[in-house]
Protein backbone atom coordinates (compact mmCIF):
# COMPACT_ATOMS: atom_id res chain seq x y z
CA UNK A 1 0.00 0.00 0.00
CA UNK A 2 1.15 3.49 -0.57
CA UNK A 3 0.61 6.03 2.31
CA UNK A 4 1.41 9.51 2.58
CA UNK A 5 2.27 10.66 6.09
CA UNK A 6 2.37 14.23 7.21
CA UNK A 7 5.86 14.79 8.53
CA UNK A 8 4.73 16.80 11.56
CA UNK A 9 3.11 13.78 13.17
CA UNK A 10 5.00 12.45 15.88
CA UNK A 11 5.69 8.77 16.91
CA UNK A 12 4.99 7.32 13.17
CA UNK A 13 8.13 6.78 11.40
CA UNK A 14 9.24 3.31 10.64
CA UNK A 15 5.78 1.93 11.87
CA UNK A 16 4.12 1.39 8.49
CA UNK A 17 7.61 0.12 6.61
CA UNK A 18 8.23 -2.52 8.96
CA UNK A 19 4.86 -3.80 7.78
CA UNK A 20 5.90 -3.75 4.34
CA UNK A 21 4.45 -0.50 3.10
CA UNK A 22 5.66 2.11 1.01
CA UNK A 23 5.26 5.47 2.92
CA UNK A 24 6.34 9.41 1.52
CA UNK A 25 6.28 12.01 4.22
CA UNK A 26 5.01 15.24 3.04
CA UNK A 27 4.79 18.92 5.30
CA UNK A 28 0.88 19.95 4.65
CA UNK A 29 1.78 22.38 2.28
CA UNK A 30 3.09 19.29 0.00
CA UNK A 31 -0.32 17.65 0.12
CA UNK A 32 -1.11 18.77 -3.85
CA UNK A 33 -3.07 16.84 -6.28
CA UNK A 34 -0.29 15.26 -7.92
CA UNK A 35 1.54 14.37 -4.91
CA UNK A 36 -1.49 12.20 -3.61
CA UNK A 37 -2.47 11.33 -7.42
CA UNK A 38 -1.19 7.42 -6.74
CA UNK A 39 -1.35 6.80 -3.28
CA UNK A 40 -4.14 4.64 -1.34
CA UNK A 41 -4.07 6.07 2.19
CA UNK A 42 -3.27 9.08 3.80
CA UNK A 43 -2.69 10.29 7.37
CA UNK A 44 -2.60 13.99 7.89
CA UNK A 45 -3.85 16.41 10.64
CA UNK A 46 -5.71 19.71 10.66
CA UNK A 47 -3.64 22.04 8.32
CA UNK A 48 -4.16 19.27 5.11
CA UNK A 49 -7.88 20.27 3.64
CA UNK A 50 -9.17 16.90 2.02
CA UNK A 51 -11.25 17.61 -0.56
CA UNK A 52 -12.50 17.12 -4.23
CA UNK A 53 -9.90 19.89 -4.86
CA UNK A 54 -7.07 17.77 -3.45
CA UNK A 55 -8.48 13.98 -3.80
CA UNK A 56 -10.41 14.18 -7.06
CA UNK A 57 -8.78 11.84 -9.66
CA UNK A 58 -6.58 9.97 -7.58
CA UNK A 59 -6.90 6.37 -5.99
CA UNK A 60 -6.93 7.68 -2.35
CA UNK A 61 -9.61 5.22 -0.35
CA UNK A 62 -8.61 6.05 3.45
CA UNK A 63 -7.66 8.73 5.42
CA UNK A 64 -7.03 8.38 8.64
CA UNK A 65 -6.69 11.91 10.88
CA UNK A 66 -4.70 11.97 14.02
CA UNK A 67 -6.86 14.56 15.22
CA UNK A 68 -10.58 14.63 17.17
CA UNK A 69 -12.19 16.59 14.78
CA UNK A 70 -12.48 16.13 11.14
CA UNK A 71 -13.79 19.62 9.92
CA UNK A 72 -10.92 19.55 7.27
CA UNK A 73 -12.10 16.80 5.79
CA UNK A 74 -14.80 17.00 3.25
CA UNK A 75 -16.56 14.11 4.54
CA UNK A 76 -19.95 14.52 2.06
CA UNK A 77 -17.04 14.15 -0.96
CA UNK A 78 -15.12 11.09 0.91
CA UNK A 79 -18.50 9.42 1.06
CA UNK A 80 -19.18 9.88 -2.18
CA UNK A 81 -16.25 9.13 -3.70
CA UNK A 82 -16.14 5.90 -1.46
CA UNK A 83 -12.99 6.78 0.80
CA UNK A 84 -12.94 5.58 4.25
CA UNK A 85 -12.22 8.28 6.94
CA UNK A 86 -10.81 7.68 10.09
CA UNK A 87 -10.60 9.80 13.03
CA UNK A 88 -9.06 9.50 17.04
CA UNK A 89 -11.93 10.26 18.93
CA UNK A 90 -10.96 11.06 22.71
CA UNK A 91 -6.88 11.21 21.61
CA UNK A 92 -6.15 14.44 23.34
CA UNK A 93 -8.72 15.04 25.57
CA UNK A 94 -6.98 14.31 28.75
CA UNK A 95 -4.54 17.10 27.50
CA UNK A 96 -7.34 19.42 26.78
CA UNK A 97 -9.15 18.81 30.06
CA UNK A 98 -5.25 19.82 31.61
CA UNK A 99 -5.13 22.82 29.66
CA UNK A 100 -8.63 23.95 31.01
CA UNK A 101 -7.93 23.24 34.58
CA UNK A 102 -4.51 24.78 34.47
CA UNK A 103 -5.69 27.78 33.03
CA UNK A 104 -8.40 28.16 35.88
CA UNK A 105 -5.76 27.39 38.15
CA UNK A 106 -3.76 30.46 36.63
CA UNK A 107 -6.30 32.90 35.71
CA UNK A 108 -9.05 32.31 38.24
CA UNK A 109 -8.23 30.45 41.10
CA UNK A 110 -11.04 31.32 43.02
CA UNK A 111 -13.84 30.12 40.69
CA UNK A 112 -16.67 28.26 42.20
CA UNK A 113 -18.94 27.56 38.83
CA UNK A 114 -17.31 26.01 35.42
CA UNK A 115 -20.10 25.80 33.05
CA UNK A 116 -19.10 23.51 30.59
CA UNK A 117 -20.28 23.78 26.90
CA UNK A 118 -20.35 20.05 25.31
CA UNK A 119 -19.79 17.23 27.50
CA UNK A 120 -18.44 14.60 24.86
CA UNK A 121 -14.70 13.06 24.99
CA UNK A 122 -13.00 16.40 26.30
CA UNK A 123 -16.12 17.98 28.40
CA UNK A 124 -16.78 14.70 30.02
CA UNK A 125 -13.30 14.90 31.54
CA UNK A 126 -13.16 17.95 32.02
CA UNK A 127 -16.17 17.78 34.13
CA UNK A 128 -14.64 14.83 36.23
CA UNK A 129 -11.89 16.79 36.87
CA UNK A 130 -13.46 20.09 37.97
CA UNK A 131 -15.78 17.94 40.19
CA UNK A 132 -13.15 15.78 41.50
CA UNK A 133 -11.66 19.39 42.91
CA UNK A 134 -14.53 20.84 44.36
CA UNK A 135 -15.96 23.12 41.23
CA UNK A 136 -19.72 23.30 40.87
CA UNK A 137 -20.32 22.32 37.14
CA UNK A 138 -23.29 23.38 35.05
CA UNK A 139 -23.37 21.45 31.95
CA UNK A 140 -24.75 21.86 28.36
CA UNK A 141 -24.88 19.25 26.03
CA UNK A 142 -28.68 18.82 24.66
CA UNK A 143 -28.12 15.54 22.12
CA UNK A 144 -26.67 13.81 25.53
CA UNK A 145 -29.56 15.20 27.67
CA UNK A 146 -27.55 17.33 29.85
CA UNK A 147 -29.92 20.68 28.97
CA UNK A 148 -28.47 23.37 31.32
CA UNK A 149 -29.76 26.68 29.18
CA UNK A 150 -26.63 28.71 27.84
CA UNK A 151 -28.27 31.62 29.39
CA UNK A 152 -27.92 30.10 32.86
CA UNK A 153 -24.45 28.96 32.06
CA UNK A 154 -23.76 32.95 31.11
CA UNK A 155 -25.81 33.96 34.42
CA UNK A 156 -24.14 31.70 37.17
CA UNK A 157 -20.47 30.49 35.78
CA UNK A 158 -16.98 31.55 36.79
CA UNK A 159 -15.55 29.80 33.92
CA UNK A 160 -17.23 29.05 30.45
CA UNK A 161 -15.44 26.42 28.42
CA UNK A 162 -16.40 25.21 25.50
CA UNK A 163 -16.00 21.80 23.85
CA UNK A 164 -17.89 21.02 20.74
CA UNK A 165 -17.53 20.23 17.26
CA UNK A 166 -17.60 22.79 14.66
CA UNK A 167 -20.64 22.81 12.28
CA UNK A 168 -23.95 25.38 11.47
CA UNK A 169 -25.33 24.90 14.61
CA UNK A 170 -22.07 26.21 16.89
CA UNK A 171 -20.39 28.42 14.94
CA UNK A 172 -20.17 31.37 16.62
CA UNK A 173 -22.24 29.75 19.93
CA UNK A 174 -20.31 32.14 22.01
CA UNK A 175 -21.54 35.41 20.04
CA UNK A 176 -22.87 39.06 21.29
CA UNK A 177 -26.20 37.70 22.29
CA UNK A 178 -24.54 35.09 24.63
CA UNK A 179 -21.60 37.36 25.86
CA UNK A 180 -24.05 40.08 26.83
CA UNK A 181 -25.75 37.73 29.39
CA UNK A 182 -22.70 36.72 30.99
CA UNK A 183 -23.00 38.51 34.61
CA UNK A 184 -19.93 37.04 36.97
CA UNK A 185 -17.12 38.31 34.42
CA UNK A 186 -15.98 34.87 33.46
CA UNK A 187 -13.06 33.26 32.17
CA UNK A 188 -14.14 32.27 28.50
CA UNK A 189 -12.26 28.92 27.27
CA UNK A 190 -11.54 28.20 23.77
CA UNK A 191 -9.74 24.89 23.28
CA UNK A 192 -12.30 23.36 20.84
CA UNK A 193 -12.52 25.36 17.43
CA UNK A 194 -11.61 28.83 15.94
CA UNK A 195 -14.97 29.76 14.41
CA UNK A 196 -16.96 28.42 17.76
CA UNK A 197 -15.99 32.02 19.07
CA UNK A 198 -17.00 35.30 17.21
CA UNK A 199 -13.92 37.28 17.65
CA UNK A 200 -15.31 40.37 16.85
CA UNK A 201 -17.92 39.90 19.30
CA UNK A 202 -15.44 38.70 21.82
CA UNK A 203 -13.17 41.13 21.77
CA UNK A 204 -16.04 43.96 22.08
CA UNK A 205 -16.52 41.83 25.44
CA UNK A 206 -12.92 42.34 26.45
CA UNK A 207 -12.87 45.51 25.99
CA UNK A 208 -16.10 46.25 27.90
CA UNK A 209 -14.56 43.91 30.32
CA UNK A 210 -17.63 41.67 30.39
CA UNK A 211 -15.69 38.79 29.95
CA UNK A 212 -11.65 37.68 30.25
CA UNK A 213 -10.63 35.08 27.92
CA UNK A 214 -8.10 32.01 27.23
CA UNK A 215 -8.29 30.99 23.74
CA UNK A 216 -6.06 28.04 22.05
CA UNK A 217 -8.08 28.12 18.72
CA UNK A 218 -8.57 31.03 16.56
CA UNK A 219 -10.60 32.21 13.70
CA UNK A 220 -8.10 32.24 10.86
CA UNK A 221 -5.23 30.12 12.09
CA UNK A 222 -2.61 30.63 11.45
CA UNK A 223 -3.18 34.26 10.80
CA UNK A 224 -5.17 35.29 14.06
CA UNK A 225 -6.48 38.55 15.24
CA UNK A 226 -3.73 40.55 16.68
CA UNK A 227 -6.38 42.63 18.98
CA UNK A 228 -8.13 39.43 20.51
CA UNK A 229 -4.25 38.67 21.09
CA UNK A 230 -3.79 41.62 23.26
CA UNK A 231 -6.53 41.25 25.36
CA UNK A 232 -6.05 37.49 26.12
CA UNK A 233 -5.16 36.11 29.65
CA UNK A 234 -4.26 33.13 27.73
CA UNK A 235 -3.38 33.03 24.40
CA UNK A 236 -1.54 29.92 22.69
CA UNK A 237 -1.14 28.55 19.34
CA UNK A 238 -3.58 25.34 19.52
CA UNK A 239 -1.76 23.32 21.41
CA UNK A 240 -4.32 22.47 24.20
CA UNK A 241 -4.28 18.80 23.16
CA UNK A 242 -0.58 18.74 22.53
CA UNK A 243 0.40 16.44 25.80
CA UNK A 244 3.30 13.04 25.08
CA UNK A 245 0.81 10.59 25.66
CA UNK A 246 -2.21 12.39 23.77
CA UNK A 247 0.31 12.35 20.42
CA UNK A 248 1.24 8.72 21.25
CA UNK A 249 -2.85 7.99 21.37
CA UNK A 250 -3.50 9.89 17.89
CA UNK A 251 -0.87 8.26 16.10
CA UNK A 252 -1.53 4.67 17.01
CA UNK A 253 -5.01 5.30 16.87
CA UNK A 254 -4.08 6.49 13.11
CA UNK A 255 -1.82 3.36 12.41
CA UNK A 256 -4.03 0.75 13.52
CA UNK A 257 -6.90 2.28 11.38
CA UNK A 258 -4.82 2.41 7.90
CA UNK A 259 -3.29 -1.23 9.48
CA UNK A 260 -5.17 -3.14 12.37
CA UNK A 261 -2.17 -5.64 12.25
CA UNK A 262 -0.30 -3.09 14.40
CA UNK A 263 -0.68 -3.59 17.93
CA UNK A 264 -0.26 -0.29 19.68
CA UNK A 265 -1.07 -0.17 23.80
CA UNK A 266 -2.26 3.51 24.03
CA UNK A 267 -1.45 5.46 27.69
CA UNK A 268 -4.04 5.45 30.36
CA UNK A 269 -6.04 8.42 31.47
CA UNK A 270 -5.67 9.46 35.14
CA UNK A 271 -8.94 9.34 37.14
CA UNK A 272 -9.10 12.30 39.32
CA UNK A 273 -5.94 14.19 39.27
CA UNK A 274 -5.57 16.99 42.20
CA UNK A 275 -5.55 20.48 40.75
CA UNK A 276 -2.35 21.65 42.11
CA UNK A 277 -0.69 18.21 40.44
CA UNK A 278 -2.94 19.29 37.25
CA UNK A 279 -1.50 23.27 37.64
CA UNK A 280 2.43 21.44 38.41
CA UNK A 281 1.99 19.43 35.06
CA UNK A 282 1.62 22.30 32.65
CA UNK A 283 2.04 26.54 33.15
CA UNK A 284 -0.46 28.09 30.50
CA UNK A 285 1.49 31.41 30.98
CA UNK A 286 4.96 30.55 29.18
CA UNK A 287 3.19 29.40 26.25
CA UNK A 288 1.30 32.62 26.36
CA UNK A 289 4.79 34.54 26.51
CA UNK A 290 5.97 32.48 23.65
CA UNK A 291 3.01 33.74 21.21
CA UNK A 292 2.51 37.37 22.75
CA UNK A 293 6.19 37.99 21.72
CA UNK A 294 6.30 36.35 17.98
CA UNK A 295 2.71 36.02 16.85
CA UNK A 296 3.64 35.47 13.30
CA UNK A 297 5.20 32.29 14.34
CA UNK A 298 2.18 30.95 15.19
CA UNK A 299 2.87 27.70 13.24
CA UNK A 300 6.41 26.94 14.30
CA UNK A 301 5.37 27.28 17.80
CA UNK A 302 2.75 24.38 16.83
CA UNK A 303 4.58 22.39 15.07
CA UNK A 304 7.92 22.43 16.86
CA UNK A 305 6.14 22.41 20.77
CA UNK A 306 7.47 20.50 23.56
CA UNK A 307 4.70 17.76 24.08
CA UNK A 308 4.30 17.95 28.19
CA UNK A 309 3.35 15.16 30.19
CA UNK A 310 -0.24 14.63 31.30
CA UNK A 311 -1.40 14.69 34.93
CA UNK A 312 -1.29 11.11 37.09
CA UNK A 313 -3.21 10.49 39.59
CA UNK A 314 -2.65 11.62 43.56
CA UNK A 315 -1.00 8.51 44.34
CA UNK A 316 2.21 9.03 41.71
CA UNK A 317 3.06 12.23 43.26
CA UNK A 318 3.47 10.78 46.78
CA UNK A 319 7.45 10.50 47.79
CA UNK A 320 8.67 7.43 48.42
């Protein structure tokens, strides 16, 4: 089988070979038509667009994302055109749910209320984790049944994170309408999608200061809004979900989809971490630093981060 790799993922090289296929790395800007013309699978990540533009006339029948989300893939063509997509649902949300809890460890530390915006793979943890700690949670994820209204989420919360997919019926969720309801000044959380968020709207918000905000994932990426940037307690270049072990999960969950012959053991997920082990584990700030003071290297900071190590539980930070 030929398979085109992206060369930013992490953990892959060597794996596919040793099985006897023939695999080209490319960077995303070297996904083109002809490159993929004659290969059967590819595994990319969000910055390769998979569409008719990209796949039409070649003999590509898989993909296989090592990513969550699968917004960049034109899944309406793929079925179509008979190609098999795979996805790594739940890969990085341990890393994500650290990211959140950090950053209200950080930002506000004395927040009683996280309202929580989605309660799938990432919220679900995220959730745990808050309650684990002591947070009251207010949660808002109607196709699961968990119907707190946005507006009480605005009206009572601390914190507002948000963790859904991107399609027509949450882009921009967290608009004027919603911001304008929000009455304890809370930390908004964007670690889910850009276009979730209406930065305009937002950053009206911030500079009413309605709101304070920590966003990983921007309208536009990699060219973001330099004024949301200014006004951001948090601001880092979507990298929420960028733990060691949530790479290790995404690419074996990518391998064994393109090959189920490889046998991959992917790293547990800790139960109930304590928030100052969660806060230890990761420092939202220096990444913040790091993209306040070169913005326009938005991708390199991506693509060249230090994966950190997720939280363990209570128990593995005892001395001996």
């Amino acid at each position: 089988m030929d398979v085109i790799i992206e060369n930013h993922i992490p953990f892959i090289h060597g794996k596919l070979e040793a099985l006897g296929h023939r695999v080209t790395y490319l960077p995303p800007e070297g996904f083109t038509p002809q490159a993929v013309r004659n290969a059967d699978a590819l595994i990319i990540r969000t910055r390769t667009r998979c569409n008719a533009d990209l796949l039409a006339g070649s003999r590509v029948k898989h993909i296989a994302t090592a990513t969550i989300g699968t917004d960049h893939i034109d899944l309406d063509y793929c079925r179509r055109a008979g190609i098999r997509v795979d996805n790594a649902p739940g890969c990085n949300a341990p890393a994500v749910a650290q990211y959140v809890l950090s950053t209200i460890s950080a930002v506000r530390p004395q927040a009683l209320t996280v309202g929580i915006i989605g309660v799938g793979h990432v919220g679900s943890i995220v959730n745990r984790w808050a309650q684990a700690n002591g947070f009251r949670t207010l949660l808002n994820d109607p196709p699961l049944g968990l119907d707190t209204p946005l507006e009480t989420l605005a009206a009572e919360a601390d914190v507002i994170t948000v963790h859904t997919p991107l399609d027509s019926s949450t882009r921009h969720l967290i608009n004027a309408d919603f911001l304008a309801k929000c009455r304890r000044k809370p930390l908004i959380i964007n670690a889910a999608r850009g276009a979730i968020v209406d930065t305009p709207a937002l950053i009206e918000a911030l500079k009413n200061g309605q709101v304070s905000a920590a966003i990983d994932c921007w309208e536009g990426e990699p060219n973001i809004s330099r004024e949301l940037l200014g006004y951001c307690s948090v601001a880092t270049p979507h990298i929420a979900g960028y733990s060691l072990e949530g790479k290790q999960r995404a690419t074996a969950m990518a391998l064994r989809a393109i090959d189920p012959r490889l046998d991959i053991e992917l790293p547990p997920v800790a139960d109930k971490p304590l928030l100052d082990a969660i806060a230890a584990s990761y420092n939202p700030i220096a990444d913040t630093a790091a993209l306040l003071s070169a913005p326009a290297d938005f991708e390199a900071l991506r693509n060249n981060y230090d994966y950190r190590p997720e939280p363990g539980e209570p128990n593995d930070y005892k001395s001996c």
